[in-house]
N, C-alpha and C. Protein backbone atom coordinates (compact mmCIF):
# COMPACT_ATOMS: atom_id res chain seq x y z
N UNK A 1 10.81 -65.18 -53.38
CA UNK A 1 10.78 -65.72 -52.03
C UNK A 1 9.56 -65.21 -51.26
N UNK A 2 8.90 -63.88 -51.57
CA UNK A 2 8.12 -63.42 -51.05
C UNK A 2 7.29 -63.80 -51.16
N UNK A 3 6.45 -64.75 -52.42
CA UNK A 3 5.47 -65.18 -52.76
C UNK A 3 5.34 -66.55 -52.18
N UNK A 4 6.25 -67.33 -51.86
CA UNK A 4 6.53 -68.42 -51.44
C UNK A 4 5.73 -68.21 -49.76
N UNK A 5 6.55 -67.41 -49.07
CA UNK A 5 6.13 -67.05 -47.59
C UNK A 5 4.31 -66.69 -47.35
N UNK A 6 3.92 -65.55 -48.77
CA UNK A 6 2.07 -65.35 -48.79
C UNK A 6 1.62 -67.06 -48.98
N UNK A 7 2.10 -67.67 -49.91
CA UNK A 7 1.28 -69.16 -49.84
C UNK A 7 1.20 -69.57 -48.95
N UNK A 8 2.37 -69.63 -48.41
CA UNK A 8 2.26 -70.38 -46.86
C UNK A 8 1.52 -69.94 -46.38
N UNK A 9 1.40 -68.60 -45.76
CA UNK A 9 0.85 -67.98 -44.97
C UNK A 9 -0.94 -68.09 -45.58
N UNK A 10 -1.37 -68.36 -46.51
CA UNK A 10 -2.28 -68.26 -46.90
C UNK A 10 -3.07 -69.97 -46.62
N UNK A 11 -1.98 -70.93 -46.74
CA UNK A 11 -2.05 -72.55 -46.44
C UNK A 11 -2.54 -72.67 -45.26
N UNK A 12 -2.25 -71.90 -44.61
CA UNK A 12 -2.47 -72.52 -42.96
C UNK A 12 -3.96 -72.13 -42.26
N UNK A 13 -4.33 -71.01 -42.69
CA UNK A 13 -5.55 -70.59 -42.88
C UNK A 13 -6.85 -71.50 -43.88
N UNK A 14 -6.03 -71.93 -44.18
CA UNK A 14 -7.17 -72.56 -45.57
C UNK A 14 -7.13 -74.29 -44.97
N UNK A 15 -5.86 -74.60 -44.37
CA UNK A 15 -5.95 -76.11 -43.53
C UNK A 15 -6.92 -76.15 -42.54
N UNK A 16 -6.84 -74.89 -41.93
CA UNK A 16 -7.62 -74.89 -40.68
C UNK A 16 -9.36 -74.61 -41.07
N UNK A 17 -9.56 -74.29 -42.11
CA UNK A 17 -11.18 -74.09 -42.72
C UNK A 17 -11.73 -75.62 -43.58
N UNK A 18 -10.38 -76.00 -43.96
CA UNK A 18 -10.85 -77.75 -44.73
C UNK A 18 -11.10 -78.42 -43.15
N UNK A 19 -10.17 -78.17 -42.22
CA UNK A 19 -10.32 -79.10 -41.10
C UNK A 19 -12.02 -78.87 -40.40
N UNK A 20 -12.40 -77.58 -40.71
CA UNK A 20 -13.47 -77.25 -39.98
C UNK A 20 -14.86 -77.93 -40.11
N UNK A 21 -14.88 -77.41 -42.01
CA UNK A 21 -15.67 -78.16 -42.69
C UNK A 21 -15.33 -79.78 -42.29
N UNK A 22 -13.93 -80.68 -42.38
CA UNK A 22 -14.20 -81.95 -41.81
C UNK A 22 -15.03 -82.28 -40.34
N UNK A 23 -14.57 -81.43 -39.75
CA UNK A 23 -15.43 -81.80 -38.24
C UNK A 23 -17.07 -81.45 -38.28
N UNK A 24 -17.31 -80.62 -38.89
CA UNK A 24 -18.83 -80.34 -38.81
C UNK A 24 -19.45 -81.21 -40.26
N UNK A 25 -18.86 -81.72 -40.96
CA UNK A 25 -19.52 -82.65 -41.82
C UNK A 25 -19.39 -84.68 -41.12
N UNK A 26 -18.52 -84.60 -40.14
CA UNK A 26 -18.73 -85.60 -39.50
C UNK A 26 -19.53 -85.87 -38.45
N UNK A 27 -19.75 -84.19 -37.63
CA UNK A 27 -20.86 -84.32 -36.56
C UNK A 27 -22.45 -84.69 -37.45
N UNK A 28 -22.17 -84.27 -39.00
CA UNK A 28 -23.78 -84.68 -39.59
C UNK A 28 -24.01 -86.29 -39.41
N UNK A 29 -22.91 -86.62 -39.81
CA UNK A 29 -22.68 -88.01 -40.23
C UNK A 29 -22.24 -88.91 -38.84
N UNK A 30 -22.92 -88.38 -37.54
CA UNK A 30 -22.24 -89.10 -35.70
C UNK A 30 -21.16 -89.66 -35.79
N UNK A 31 -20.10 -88.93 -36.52
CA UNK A 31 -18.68 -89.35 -36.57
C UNK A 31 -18.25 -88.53 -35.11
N UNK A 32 -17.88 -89.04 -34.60
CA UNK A 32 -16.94 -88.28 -33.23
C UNK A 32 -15.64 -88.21 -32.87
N UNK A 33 -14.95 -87.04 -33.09
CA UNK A 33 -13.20 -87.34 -33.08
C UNK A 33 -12.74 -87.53 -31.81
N UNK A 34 -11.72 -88.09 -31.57
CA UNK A 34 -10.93 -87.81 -30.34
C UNK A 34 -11.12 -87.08 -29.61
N UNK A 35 -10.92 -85.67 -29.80
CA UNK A 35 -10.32 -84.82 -28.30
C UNK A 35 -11.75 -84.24 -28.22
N UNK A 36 -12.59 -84.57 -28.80
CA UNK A 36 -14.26 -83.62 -28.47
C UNK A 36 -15.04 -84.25 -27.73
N UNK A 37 -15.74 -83.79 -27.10
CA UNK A 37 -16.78 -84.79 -25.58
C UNK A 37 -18.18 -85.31 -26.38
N UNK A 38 -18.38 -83.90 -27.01
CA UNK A 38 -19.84 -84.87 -27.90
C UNK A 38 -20.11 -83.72 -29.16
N UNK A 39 -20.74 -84.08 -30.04
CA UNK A 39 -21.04 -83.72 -31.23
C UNK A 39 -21.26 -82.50 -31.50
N UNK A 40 -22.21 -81.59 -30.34
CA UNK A 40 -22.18 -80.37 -30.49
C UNK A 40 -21.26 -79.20 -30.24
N UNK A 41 -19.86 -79.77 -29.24
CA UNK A 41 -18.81 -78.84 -29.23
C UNK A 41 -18.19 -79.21 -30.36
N UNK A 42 -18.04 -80.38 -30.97
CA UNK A 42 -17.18 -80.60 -32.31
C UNK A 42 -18.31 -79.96 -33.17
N UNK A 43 -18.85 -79.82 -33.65
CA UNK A 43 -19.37 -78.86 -34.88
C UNK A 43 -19.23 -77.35 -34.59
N UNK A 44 -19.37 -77.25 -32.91
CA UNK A 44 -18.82 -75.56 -32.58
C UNK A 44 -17.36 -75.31 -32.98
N UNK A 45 -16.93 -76.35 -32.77
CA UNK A 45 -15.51 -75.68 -33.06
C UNK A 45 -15.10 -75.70 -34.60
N UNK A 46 -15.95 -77.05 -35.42
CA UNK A 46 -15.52 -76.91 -36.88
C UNK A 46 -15.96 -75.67 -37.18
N UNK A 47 -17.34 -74.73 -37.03
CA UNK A 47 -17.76 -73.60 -37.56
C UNK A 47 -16.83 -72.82 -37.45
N UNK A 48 -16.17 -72.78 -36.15
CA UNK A 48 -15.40 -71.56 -35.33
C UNK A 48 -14.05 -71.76 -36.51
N UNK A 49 -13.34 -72.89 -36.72
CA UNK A 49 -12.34 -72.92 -37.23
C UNK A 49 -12.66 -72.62 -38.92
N UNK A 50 -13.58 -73.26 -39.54
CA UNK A 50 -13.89 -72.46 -40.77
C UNK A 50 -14.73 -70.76 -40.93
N UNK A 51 -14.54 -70.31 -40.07
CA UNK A 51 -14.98 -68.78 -39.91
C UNK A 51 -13.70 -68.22 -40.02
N UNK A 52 -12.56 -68.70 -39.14
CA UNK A 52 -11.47 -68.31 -38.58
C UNK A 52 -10.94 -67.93 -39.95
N UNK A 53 -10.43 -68.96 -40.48
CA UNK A 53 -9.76 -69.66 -41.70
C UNK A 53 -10.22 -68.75 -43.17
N UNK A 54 -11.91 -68.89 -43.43
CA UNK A 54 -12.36 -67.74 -44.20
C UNK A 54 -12.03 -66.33 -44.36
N UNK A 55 -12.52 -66.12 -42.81
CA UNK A 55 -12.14 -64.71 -42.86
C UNK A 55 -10.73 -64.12 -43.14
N UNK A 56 -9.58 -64.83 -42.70
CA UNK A 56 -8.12 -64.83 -42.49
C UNK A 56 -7.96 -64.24 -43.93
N UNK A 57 -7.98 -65.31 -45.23
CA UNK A 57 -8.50 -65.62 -46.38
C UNK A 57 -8.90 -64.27 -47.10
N UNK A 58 -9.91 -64.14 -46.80
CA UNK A 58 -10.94 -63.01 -47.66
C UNK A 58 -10.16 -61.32 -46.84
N UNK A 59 -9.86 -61.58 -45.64
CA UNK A 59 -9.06 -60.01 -45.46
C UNK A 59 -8.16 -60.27 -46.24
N UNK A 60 -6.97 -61.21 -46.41
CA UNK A 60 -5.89 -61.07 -47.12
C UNK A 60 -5.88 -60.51 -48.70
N UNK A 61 -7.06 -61.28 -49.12
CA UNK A 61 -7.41 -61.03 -50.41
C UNK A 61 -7.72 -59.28 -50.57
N UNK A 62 -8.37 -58.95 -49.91
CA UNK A 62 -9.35 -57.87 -49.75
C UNK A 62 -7.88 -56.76 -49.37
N UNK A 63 -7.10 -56.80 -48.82
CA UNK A 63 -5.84 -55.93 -48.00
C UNK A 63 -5.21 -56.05 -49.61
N UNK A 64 -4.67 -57.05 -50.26
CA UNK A 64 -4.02 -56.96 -51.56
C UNK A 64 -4.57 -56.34 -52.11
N UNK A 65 -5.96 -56.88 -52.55
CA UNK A 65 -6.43 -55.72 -53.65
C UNK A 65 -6.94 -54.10 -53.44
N UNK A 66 -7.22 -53.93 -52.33
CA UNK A 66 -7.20 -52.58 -51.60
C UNK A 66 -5.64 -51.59 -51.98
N UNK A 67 -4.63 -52.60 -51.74
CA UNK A 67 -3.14 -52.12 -52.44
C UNK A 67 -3.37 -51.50 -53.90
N UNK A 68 -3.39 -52.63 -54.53
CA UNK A 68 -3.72 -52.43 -56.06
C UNK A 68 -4.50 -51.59 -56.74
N UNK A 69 -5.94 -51.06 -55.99
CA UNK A 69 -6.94 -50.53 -56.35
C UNK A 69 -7.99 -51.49 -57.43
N UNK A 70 -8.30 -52.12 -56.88
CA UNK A 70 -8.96 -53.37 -57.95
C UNK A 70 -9.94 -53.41 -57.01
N UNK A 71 -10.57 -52.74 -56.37
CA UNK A 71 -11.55 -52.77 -55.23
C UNK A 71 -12.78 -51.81 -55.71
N UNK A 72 -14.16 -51.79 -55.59
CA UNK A 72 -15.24 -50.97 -55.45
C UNK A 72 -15.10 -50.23 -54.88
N UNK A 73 -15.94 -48.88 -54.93
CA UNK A 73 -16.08 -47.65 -54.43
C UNK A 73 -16.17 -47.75 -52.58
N UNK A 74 -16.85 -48.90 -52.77
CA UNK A 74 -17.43 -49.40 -51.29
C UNK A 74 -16.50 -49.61 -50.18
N UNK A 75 -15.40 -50.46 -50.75
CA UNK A 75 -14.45 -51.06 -50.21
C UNK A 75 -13.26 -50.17 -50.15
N UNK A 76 -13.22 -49.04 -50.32
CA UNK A 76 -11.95 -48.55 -50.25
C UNK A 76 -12.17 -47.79 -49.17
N UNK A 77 -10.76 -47.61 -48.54
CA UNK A 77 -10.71 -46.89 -47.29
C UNK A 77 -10.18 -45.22 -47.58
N UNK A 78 -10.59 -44.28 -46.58
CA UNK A 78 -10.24 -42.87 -46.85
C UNK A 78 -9.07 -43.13 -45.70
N UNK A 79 -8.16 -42.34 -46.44
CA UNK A 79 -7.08 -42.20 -45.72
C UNK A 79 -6.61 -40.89 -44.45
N UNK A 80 -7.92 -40.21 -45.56
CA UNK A 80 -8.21 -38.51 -44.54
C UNK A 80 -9.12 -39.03 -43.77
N UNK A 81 -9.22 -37.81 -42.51
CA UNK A 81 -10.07 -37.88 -41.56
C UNK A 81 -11.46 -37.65 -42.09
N UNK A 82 -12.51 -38.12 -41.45
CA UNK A 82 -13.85 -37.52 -41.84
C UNK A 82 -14.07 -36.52 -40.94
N UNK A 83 -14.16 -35.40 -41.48
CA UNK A 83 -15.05 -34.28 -40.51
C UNK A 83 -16.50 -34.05 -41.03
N UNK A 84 -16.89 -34.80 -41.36
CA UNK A 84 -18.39 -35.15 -41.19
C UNK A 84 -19.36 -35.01 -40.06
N UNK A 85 -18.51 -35.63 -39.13
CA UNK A 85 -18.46 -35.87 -37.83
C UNK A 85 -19.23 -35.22 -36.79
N UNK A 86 -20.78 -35.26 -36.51
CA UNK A 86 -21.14 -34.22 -35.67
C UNK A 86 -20.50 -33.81 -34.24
């Protein structure tokens, strides 16, 4: 059941980045949707919504495998404090 709920949760993020890419591949093409005034807030918002959607995406991915340890040296988080710290 649990895996069922991550798809979802992973779907809705990924609708909203196909939708993005649709709006900013129609502002190439002077397609103009409905609720947008003119071409350049509809491609602002397709970017905005496929940024959204990506990123959502790539943390989720990135938070799982951080779990797992399937991550680079780079990517892993210290769990101790740094007293490095000047």
């Amino acid at each position: 059941m649990s895996r069922i709920i991550a798809l979802i949760i992973l779907l809705i993020p990924g609708f909203l980045a196909a939708y993005g890419i649709k709006l900013m591949r129609d502002m190439v093409f002077g397609i103009q949707q409905i609720p947008f005034g003119n071409l350049a807030l509809q491609f602002v918002i397709g970017l905005l919504l496929f940024i959204i959607g990506l990123g959502f995406i790539a943390g989720f991915v990135l938070h799982r495998d951080r779990k797992k340890n399937k991550v680079q040296a780079r990517f892993k988080t210290d769990n101790q404090p740094n007293n490095k710290r000047p």
